[in-house]
PDB file of N, CA and C in Angstrom:
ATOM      1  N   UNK A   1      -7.418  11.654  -5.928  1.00  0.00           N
ATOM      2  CA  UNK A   1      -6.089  11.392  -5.439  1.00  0.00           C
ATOM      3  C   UNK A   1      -6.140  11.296  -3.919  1.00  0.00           C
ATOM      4  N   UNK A   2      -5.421  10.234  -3.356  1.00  0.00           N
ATOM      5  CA  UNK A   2      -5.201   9.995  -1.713  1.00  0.00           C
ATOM      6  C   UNK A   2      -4.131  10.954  -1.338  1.00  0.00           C
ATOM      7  N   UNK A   3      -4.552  11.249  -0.262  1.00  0.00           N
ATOM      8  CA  UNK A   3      -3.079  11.646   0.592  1.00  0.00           C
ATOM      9  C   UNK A   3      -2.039  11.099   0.802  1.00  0.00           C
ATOM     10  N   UNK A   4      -1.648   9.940   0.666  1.00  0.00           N
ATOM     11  CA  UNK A   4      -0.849   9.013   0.634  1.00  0.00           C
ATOM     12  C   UNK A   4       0.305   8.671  -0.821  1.00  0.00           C
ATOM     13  N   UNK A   5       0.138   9.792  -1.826  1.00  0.00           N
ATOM     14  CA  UNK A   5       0.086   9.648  -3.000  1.00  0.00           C
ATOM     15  C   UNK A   5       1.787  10.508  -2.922  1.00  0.00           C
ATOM     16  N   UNK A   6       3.057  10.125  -3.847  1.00  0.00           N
ATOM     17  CA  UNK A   6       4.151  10.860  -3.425  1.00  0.00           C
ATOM     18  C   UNK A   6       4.824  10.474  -4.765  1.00  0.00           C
ATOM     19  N   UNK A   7       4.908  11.532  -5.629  1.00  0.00           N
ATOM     20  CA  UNK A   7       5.393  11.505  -6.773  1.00  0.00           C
ATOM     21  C   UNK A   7       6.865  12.119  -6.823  1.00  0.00           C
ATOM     22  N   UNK A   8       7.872  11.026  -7.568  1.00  0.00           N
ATOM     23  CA  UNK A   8       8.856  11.785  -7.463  1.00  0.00           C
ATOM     24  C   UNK A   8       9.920  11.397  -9.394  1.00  0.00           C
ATOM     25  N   UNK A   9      10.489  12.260  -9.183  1.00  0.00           N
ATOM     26  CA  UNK A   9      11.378  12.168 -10.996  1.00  0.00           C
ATOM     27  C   UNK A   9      12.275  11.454 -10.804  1.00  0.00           C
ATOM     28  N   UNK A  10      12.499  10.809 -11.657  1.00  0.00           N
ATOM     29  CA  UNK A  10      13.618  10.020 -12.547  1.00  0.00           C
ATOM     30  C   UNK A  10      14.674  10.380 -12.342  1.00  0.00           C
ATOM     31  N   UNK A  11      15.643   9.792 -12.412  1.00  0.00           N
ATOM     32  CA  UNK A  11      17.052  10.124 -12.553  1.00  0.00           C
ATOM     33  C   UNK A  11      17.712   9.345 -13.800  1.00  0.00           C
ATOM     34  N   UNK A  12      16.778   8.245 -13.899  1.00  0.00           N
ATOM     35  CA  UNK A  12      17.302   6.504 -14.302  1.00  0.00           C
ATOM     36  C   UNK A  12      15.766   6.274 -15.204  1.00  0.00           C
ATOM     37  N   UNK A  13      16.587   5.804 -16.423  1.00  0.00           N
ATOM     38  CA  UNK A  13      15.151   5.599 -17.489  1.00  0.00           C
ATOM     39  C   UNK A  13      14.277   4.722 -16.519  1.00  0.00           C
ATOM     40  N   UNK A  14      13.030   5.010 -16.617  1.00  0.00           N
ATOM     41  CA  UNK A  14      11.947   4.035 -16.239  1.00  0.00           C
ATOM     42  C   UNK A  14      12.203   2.433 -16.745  1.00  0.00           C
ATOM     43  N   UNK A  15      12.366   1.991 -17.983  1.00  0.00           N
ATOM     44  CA  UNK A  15      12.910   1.214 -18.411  1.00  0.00           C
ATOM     45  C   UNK A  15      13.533   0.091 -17.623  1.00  0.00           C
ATOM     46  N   UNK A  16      14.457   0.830 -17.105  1.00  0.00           N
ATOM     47  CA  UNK A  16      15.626   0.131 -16.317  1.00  0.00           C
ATOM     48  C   UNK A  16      15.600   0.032 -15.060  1.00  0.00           C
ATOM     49  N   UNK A  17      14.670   1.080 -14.461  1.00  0.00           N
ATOM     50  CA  UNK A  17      14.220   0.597 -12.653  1.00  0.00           C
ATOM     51  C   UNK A  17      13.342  -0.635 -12.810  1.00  0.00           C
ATOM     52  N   UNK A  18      12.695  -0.351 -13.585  1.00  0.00           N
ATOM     53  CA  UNK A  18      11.633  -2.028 -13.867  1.00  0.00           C
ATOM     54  C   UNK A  18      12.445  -2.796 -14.075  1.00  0.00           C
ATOM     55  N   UNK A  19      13.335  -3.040 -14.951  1.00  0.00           N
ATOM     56  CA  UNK A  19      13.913  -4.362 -15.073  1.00  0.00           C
ATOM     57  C   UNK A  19      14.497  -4.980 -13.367  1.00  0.00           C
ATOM     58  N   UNK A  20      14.893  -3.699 -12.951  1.00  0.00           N
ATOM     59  CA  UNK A  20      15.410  -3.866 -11.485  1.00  0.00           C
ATOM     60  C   UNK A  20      14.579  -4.345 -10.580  1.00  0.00           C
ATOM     61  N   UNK A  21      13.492  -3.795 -10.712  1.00  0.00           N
ATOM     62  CA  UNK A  21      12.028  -3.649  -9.487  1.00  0.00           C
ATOM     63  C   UNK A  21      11.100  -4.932  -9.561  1.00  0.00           C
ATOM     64  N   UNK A  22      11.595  -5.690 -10.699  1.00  0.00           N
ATOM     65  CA  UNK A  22      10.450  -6.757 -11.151  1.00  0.00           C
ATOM     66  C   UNK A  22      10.209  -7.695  -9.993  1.00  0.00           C
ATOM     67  N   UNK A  23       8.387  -7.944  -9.832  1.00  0.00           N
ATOM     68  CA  UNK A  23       7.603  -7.946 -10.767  1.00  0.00           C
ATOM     69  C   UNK A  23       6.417  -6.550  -9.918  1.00  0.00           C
ATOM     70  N   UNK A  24       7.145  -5.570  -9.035  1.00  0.00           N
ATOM     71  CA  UNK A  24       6.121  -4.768  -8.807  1.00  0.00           C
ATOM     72  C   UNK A  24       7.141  -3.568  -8.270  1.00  0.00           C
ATOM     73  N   UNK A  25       7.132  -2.421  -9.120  1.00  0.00           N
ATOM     74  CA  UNK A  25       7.980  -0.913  -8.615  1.00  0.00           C
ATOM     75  C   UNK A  25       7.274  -0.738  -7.428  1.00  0.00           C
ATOM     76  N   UNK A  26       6.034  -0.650  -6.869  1.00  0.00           N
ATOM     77  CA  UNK A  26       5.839  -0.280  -5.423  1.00  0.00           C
ATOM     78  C   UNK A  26       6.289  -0.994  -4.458  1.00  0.00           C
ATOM     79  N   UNK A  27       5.915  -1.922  -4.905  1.00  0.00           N
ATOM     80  CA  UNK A  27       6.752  -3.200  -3.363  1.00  0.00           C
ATOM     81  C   UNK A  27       8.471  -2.638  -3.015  1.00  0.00           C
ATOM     82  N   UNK A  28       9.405  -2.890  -4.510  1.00  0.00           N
ATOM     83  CA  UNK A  28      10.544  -2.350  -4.194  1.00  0.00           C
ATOM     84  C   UNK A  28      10.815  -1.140  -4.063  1.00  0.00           C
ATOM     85  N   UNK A  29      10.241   0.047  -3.879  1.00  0.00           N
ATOM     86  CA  UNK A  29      10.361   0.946  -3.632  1.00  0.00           C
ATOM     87  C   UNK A  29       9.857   0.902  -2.128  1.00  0.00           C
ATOM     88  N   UNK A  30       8.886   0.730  -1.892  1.00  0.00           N
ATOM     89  CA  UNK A  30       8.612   0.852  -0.210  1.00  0.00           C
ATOM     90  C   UNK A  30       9.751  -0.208   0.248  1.00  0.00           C
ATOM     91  N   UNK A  31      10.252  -0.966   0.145  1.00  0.00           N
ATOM     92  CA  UNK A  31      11.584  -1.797   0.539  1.00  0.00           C
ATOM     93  C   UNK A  31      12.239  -0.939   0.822  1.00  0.00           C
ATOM     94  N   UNK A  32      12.640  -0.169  -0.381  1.00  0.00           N
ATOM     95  CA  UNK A  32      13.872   0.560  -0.479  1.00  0.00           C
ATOM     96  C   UNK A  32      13.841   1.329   0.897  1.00  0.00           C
ATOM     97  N   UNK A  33      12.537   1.752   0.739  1.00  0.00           N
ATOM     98  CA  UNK A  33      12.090   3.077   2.252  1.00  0.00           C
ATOM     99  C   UNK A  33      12.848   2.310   3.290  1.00  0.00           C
ATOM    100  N   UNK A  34      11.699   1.104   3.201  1.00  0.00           N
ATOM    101  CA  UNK A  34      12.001   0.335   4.794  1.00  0.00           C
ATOM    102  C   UNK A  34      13.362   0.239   5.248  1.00  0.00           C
ATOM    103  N   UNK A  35      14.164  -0.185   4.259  1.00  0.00           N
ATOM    104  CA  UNK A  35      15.164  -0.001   4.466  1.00  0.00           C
ATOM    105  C   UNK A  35      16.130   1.069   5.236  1.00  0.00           C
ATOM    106  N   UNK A  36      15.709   2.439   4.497  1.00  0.00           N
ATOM    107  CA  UNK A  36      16.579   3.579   5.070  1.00  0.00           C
ATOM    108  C   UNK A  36      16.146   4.140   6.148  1.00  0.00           C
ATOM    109  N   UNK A  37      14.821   3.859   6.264  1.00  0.00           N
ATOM    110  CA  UNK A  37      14.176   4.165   7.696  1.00  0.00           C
ATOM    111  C   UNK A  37      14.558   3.061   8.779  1.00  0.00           C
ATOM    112  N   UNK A  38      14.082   2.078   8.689  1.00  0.00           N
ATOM    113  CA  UNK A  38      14.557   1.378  10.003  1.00  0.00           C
ATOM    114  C   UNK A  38      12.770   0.618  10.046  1.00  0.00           C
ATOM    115  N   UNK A  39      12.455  -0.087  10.953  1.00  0.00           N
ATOM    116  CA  UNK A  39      11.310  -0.475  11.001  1.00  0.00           C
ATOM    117  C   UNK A  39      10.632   0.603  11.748  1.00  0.00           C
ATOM    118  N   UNK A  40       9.192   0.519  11.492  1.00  0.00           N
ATOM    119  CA  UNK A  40       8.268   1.442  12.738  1.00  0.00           C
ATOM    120  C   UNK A  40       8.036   0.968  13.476  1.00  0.00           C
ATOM    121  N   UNK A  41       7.661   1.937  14.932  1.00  0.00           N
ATOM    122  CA  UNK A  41       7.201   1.490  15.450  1.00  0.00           C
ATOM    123  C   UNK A  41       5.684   1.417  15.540  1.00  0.00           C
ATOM    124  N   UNK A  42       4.952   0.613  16.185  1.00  0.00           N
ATOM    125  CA  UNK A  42       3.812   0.171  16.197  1.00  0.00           C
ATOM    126  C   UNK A  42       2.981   0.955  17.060  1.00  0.00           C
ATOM    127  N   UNK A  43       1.984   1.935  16.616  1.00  0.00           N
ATOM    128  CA  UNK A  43       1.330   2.977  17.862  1.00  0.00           C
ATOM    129  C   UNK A  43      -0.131   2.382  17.810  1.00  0.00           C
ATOM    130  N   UNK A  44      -0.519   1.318  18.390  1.00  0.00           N
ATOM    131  CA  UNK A  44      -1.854   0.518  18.336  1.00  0.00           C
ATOM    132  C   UNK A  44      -2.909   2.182  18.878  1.00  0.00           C
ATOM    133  N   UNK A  45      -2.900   2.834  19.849  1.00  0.00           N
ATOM    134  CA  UNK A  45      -3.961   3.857  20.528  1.00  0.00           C
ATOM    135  C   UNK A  45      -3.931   4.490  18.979  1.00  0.00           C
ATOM    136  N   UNK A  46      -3.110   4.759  18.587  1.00  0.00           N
ATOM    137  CA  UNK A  46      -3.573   5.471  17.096  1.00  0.00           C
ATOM    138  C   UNK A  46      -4.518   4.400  16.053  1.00  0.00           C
ATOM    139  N   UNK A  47      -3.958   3.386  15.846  1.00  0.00           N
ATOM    140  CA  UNK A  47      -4.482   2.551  15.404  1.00  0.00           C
ATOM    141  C   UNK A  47      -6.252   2.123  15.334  1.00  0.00           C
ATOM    142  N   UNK A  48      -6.527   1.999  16.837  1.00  0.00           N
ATOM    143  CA  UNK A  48      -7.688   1.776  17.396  1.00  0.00           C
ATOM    144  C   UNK A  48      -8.545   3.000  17.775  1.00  0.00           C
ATOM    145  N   UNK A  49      -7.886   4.019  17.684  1.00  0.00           N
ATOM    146  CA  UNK A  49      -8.754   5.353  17.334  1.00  0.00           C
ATOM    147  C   UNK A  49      -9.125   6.293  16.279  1.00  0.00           C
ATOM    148  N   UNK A  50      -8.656   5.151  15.347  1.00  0.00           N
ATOM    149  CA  UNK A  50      -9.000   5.613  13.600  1.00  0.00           C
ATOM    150  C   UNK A  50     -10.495   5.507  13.212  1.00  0.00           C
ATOM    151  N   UNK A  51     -11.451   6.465  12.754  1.00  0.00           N
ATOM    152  CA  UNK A  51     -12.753   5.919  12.450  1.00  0.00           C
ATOM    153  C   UNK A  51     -12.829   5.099  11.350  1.00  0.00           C
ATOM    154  N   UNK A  52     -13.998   4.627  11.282  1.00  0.00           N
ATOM    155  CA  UNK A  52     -13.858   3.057  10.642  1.00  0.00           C
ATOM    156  C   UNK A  52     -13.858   3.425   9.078  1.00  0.00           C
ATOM    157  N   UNK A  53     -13.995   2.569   8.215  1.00  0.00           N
ATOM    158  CA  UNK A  53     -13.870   3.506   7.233  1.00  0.00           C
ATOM    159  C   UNK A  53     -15.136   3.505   6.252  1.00  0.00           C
ATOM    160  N   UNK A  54     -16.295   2.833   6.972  1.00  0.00           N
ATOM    161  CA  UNK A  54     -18.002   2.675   6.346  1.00  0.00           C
ATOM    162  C   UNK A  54     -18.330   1.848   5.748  1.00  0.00           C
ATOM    163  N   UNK A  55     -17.228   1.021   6.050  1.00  0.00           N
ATOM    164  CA  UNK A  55     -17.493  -0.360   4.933  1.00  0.00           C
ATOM    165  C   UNK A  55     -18.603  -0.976   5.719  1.00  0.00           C
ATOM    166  N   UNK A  56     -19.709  -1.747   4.835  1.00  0.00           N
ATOM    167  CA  UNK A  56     -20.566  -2.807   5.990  1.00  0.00           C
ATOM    168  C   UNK A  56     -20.041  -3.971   5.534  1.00  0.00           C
ATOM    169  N   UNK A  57     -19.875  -5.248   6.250  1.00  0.00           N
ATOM    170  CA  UNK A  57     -19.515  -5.984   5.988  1.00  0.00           C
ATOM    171  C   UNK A  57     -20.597  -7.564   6.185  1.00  0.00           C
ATOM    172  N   UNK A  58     -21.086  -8.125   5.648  1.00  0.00           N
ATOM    173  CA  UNK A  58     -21.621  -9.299   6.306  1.00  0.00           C
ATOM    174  C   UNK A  58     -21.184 -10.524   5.514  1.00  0.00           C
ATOM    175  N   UNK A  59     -21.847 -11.194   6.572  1.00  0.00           N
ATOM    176  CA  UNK A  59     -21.206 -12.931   6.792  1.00  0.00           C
ATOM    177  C   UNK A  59     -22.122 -13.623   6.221  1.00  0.00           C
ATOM    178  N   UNK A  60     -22.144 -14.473   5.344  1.00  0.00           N
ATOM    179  CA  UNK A  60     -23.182 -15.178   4.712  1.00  0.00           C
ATOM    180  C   UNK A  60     -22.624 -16.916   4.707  1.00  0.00           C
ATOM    181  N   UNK A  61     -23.647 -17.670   4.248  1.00  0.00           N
ATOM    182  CA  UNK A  61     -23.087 -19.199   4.577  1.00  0.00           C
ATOM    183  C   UNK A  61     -22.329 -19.684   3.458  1.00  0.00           C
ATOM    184  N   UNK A  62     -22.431 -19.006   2.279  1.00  0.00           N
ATOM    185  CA  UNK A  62     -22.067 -19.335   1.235  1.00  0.00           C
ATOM    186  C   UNK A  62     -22.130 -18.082   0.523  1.00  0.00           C
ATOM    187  N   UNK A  63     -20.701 -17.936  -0.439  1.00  0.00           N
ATOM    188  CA  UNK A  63     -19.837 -16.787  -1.217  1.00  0.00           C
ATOM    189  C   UNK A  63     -20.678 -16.422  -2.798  1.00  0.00           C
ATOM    190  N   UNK A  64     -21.518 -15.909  -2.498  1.00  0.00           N
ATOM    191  CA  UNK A  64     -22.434 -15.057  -4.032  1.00  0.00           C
ATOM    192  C   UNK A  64     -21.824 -14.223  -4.404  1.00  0.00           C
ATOM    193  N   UNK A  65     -21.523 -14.488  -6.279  1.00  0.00           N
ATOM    194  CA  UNK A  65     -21.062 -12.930  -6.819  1.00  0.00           C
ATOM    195  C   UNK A  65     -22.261 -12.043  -6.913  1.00  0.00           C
ATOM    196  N   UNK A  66     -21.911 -11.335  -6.671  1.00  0.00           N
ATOM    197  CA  UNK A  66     -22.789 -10.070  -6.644  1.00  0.00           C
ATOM    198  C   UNK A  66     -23.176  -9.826  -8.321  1.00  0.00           C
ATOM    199  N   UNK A  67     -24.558  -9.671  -8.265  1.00  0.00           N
ATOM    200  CA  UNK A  67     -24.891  -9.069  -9.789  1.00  0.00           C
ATOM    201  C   UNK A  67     -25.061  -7.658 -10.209  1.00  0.00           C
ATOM    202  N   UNK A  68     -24.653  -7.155 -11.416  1.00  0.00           N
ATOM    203  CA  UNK A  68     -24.116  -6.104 -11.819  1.00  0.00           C
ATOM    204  C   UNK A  68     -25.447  -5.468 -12.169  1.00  0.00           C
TER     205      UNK A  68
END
């Protein structure tokens, strides 16, 4: 589990927030947030002083699936 993870109960059958939320409950739910919050602001020094997160990444000339 992430830290980022925020579970909360029902009030309203599951059922029926989906029909509402379609075609993704997270998107409209972080809406909903954005909404009552207001936008953020943008703290780039935090941003750019995050350690990386270990991914390696390389550049090749042409896109190979990887074999299993």
């Amino acid at each position: 589990m992430t830290s980022n993870v925020i579970t909360i109960r029902l009030r309203r059958p599951k059922a029926q927030i989906q029909a509402k939320a379609k075609p993704n409950i997270d998107a409209w739910v972080n809406g909903l947030i954005e909404q009552a919050l207001g936008p953020r602001n943008a703290d780039w020094n935090e941003h750019f002083d995050k350690p990386l997160t270990g991914r390696n990444y390389c550049c090749t000339g042409k896109v190979e699936r990887r074999e299993r």
